[in-house]
Protein backbone atom coordinates (compact mmCIF):
# COMPACT_ATOMS: atom_id res chain seq x y z
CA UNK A 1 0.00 0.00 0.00
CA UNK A 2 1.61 3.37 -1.06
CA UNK A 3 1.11 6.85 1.35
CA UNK A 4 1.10 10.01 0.02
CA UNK A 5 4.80 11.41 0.49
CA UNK A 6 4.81 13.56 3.42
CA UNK A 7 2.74 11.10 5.51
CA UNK A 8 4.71 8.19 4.68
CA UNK A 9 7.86 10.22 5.64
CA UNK A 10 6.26 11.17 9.21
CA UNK A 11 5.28 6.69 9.61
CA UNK A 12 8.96 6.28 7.95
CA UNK A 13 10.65 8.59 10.77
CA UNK A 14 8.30 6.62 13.54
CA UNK A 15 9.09 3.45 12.88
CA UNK A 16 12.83 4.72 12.43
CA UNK A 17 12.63 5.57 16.21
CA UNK A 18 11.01 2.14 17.07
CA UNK A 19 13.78 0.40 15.63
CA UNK A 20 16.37 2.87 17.76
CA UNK A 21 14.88 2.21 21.00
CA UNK A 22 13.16 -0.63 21.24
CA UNK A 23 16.19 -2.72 22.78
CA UNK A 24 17.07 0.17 25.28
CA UNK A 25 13.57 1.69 26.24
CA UNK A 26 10.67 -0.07 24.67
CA UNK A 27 8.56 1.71 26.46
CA UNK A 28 9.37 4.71 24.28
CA UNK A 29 9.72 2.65 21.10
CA UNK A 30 6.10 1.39 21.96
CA UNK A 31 4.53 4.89 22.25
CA UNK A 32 6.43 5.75 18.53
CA UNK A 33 4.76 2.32 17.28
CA UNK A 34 1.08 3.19 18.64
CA UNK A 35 1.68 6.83 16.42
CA UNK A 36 2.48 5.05 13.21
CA UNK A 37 -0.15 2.45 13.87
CA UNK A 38 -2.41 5.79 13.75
CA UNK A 39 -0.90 7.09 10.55
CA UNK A 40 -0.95 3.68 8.48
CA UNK A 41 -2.63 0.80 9.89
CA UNK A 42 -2.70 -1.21 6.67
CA UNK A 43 1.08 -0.95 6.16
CA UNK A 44 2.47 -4.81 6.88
CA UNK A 45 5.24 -2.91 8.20
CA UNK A 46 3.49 -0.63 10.82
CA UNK A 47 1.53 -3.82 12.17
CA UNK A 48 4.44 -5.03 12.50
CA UNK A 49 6.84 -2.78 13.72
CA UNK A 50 3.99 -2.14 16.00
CA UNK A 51 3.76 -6.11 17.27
CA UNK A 52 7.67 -6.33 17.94
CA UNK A 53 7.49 -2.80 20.53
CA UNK A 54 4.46 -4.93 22.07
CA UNK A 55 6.01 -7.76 22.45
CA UNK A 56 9.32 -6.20 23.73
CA UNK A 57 6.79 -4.27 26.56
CA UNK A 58 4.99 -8.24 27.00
CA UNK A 59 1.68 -7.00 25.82
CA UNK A 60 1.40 -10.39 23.89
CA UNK A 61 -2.21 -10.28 23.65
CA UNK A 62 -2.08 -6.88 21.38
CA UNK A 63 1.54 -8.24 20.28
CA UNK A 64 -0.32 -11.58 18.44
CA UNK A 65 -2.93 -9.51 16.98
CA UNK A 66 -0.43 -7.41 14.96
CA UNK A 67 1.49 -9.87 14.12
CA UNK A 68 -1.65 -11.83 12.71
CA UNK A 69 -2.96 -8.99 10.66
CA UNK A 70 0.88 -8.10 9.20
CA UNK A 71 0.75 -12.22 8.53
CA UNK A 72 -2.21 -11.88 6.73
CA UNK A 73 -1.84 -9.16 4.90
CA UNK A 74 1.68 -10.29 3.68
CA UNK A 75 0.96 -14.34 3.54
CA UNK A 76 4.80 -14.65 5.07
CA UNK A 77 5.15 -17.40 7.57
CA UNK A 78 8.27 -15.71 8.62
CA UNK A 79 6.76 -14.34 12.37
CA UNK A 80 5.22 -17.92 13.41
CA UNK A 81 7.65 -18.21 15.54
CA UNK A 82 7.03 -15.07 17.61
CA UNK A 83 3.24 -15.57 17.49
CA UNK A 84 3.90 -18.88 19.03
CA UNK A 85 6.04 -17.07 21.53
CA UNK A 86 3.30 -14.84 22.03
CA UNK A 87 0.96 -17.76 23.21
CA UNK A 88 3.79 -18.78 25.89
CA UNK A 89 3.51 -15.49 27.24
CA UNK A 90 -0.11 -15.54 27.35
CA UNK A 91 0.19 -18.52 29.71
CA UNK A 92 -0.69 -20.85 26.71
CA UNK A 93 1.68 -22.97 26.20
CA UNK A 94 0.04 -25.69 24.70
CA UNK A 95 -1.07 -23.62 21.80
CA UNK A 96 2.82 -22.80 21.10
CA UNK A 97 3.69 -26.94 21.20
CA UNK A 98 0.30 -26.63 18.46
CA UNK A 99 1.82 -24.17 16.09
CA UNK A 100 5.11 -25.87 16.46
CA UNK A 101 3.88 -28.97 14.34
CA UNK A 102 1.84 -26.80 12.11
CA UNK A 103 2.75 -27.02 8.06
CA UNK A 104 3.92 -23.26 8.57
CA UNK A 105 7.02 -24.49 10.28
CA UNK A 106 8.27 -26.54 7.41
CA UNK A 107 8.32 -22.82 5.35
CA UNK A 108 10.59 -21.09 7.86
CA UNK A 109 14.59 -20.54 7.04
CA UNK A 110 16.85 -22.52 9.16
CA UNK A 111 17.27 -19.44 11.29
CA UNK A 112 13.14 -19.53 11.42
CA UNK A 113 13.30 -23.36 12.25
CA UNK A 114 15.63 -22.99 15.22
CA UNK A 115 13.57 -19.97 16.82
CA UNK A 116 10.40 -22.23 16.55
CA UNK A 117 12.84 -25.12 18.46
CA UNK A 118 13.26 -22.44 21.39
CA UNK A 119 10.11 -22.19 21.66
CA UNK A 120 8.93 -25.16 21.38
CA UNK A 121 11.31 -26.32 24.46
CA UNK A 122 10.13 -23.19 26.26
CA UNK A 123 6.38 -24.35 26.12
CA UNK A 124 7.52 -27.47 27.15
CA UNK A 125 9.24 -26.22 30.19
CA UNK A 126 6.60 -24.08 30.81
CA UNK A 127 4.77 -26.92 30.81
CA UNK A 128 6.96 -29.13 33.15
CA UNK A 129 8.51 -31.05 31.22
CA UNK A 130 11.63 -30.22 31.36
CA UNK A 131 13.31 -33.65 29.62
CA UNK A 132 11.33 -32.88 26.87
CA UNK A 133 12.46 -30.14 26.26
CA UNK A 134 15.75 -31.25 26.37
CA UNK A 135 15.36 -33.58 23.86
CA UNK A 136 13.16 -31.03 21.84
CA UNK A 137 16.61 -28.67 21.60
CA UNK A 138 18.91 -31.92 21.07
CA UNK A 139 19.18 -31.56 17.33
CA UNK A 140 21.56 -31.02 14.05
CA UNK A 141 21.72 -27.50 14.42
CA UNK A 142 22.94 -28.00 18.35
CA UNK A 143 25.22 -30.64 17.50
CA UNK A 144 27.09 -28.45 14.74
CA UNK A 145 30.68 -26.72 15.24
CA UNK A 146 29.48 -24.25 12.54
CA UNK A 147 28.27 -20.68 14.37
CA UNK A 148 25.68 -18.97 13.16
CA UNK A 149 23.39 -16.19 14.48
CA UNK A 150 21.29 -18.23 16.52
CA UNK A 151 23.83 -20.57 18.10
CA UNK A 152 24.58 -18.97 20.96
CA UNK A 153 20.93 -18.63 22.16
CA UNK A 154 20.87 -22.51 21.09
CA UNK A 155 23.43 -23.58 22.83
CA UNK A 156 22.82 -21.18 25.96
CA UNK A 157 18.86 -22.53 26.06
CA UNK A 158 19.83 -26.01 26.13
CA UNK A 159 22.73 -25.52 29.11
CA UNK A 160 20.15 -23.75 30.71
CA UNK A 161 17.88 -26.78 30.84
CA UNK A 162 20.14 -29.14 31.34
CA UNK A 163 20.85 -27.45 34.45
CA UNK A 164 17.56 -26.82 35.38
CA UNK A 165 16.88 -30.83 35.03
CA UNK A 166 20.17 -31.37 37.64
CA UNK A 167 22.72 -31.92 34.96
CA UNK A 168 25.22 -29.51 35.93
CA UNK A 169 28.51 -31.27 34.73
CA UNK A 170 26.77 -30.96 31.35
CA UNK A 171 25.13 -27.33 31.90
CA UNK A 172 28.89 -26.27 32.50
CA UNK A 173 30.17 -27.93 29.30
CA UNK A 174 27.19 -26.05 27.04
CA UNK A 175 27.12 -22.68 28.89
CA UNK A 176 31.06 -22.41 28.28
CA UNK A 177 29.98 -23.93 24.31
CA UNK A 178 27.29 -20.90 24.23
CA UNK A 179 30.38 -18.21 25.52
CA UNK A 180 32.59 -19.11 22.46
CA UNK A 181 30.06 -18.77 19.96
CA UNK A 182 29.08 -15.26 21.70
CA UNK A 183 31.11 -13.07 20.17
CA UNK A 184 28.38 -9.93 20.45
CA UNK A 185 27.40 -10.87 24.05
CA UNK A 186 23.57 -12.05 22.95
CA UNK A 187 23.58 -14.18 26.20
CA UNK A 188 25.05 -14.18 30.02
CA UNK A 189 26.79 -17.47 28.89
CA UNK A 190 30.31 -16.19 30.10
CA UNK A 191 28.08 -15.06 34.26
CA UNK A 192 26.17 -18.13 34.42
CA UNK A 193 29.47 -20.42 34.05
CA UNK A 194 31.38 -18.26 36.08
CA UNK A 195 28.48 -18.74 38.97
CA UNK A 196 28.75 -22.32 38.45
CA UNK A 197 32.48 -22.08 39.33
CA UNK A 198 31.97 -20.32 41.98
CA UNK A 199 33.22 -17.09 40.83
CA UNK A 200 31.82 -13.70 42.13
CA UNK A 201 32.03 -10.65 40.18
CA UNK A 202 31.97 -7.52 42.64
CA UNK A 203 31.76 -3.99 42.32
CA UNK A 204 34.72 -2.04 43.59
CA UNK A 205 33.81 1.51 43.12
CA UNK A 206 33.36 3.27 46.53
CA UNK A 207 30.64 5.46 47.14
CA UNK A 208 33.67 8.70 47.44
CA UNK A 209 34.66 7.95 43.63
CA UNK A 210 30.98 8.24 42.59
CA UNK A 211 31.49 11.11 40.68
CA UNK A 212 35.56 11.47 40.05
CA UNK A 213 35.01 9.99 36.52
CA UNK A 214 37.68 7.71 37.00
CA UNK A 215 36.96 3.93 35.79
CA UNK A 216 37.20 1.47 38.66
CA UNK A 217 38.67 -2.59 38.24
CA UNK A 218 35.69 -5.00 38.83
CA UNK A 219 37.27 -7.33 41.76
CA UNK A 220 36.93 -10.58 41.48
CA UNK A 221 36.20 -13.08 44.25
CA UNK A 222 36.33 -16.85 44.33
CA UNK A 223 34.25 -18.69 46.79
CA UNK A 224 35.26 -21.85 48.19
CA UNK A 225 32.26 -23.84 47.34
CA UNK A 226 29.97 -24.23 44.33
CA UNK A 227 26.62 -23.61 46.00
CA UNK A 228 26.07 -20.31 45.32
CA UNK A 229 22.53 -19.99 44.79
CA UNK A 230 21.51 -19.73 41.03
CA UNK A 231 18.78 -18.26 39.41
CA UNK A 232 16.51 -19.02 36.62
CA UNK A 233 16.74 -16.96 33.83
CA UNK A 234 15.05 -18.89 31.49
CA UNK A 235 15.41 -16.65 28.14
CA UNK A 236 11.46 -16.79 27.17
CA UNK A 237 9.82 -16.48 30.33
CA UNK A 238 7.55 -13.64 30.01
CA UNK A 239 4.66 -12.01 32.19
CA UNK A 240 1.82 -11.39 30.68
CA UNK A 241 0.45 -7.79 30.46
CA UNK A 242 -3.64 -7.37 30.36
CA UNK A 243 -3.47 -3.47 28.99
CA UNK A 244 -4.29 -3.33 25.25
CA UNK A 245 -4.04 -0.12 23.62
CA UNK A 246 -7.10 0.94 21.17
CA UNK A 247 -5.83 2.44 17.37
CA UNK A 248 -7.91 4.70 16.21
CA UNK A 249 -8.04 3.15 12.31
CA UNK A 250 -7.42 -0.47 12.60
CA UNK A 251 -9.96 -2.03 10.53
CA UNK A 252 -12.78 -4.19 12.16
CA UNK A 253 -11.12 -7.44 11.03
CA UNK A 254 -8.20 -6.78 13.36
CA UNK A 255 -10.10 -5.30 16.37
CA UNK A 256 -11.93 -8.96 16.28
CA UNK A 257 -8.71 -10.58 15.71
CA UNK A 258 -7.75 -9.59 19.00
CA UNK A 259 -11.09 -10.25 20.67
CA UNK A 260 -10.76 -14.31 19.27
CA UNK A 261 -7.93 -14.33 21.25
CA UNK A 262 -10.05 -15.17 24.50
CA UNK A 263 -10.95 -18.18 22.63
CA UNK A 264 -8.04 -19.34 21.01
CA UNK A 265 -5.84 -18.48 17.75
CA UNK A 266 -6.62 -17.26 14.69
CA UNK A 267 -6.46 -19.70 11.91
CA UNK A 268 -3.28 -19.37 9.92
């Protein structure tokens, strides 16, 4: 769909700012989606744009329903993956494990395939079934030396279930296998080993030095056991957020798009 030129610059320099922020305050890069969502709500790339700062603020129920309608109005398969992820956060987990063995899956890339994987083992921890979802990330892709983009997060999601199922020798081997393939620091691979050896990073900066502008050696301090307390940090949990946001021109197809969503998915 084309805009007239000035409007499409004013959506253009929107979504521009949505893209900016949304990693460092989606809150912000939300409120710049809900604008462009005003100006063009039957651009595929507003409804999207618009889904993503959503999701990244875990309003998954108004996340899915722009994702849906950019779906539709594009016929790419290429956000199942999130939409599925979107379900998880919705505390429907068992519609995620659905979508994962939907004919949709067999259309994704291999970087596509792999994010449905996550999620698929994330449902089935949510679930509680955590050697499932062991097995569920025990694949080709996770048994590869190759690194790509989404091996890190690959390797890093199974060490973290392998540790969560009392594996640790194992968790250690894959969380140091996720730090090498982290070269851009996508994960806390490189923290979550170091806990499991014991290792405590500590902030050495006294309160005086606050404001001398002078940079300040982390110290580092070894424990002499291996029970420090660790914590879940499960890379998909997410809490669901009730608040949904009207848009002023969404057309009616949408609006009940959102409203099936009390009663399960749309149909792909």
């Amino acid at each position: 769909m084309s805009l007239p030129k000035t409007l499409a610059e004013d959506v253009a320099r929107n979504l521009v700012m949505v893209a900016r922020l949304i990693d460092e305050d989606p809150e912000q890069a939300y409120a710049y989606s809900r604008i462009a969502l005003r100006l063009a709500s039957r651009v595929a790339a507003v409804r999207e744009a618009a889904g993503f700062a959503a999701y990244a603020t875990q309003k998954y129920s108004e996340a899915l329903a722009e994702f849906r309608a950019s779906r539709r109005m594009t016929g790419s398969v290429e956000l199942w993956p999130v939409m599925a992820d979107c379900e998880r956060g919705l505390g429907r987990p068992e519609r995620a494990m659905a979508m994962a063995g939907e004919p949709e899956v067999q259309k994704l890339d291999k970087a596509g395939q792999v994010e449905m994987r996550l999620v698929a083992a994330g449902a089935r921890r949510d679930m509680g079934q955590i050697d499932a979802a062991i097995v569920t990330l025990q694949s080709s892709e996770l048994a590869s030396s190759a690194v790509h983009s989404w091996t890190p997060r690959l390797r890093y999601a199974y060490a973290d279930a392998l540790l969560e199922a009392g594996r640790e020798d194992e968790a250690r081997e894959w969380f140091g296998k996720a730090m090498e393939a982290d070269k851009d620091g996508a994960t806390d691979a490189s923290d979550r080993l170091a806990e499991l050896d014991g290792v405590e990073f500590v902030d050495a900066l006294g309160d005086d030095d606050e404001n001398s502008g002078d940079a300040a050696d982390a110290e580092v301090r070894v424990t002499d056991t291996h029970d420090t307390d660790t914590h879940d940090t499960h890379e998909d949990t997410h809490d669901a957020d009730a608040h949904e946001a009207d848009v002023d021109d969404v057309d009616d197809e949408d609006v009940n798009d959102a409203d099936r969503d009390e009663d399960g998915p749309a149909k792909a």
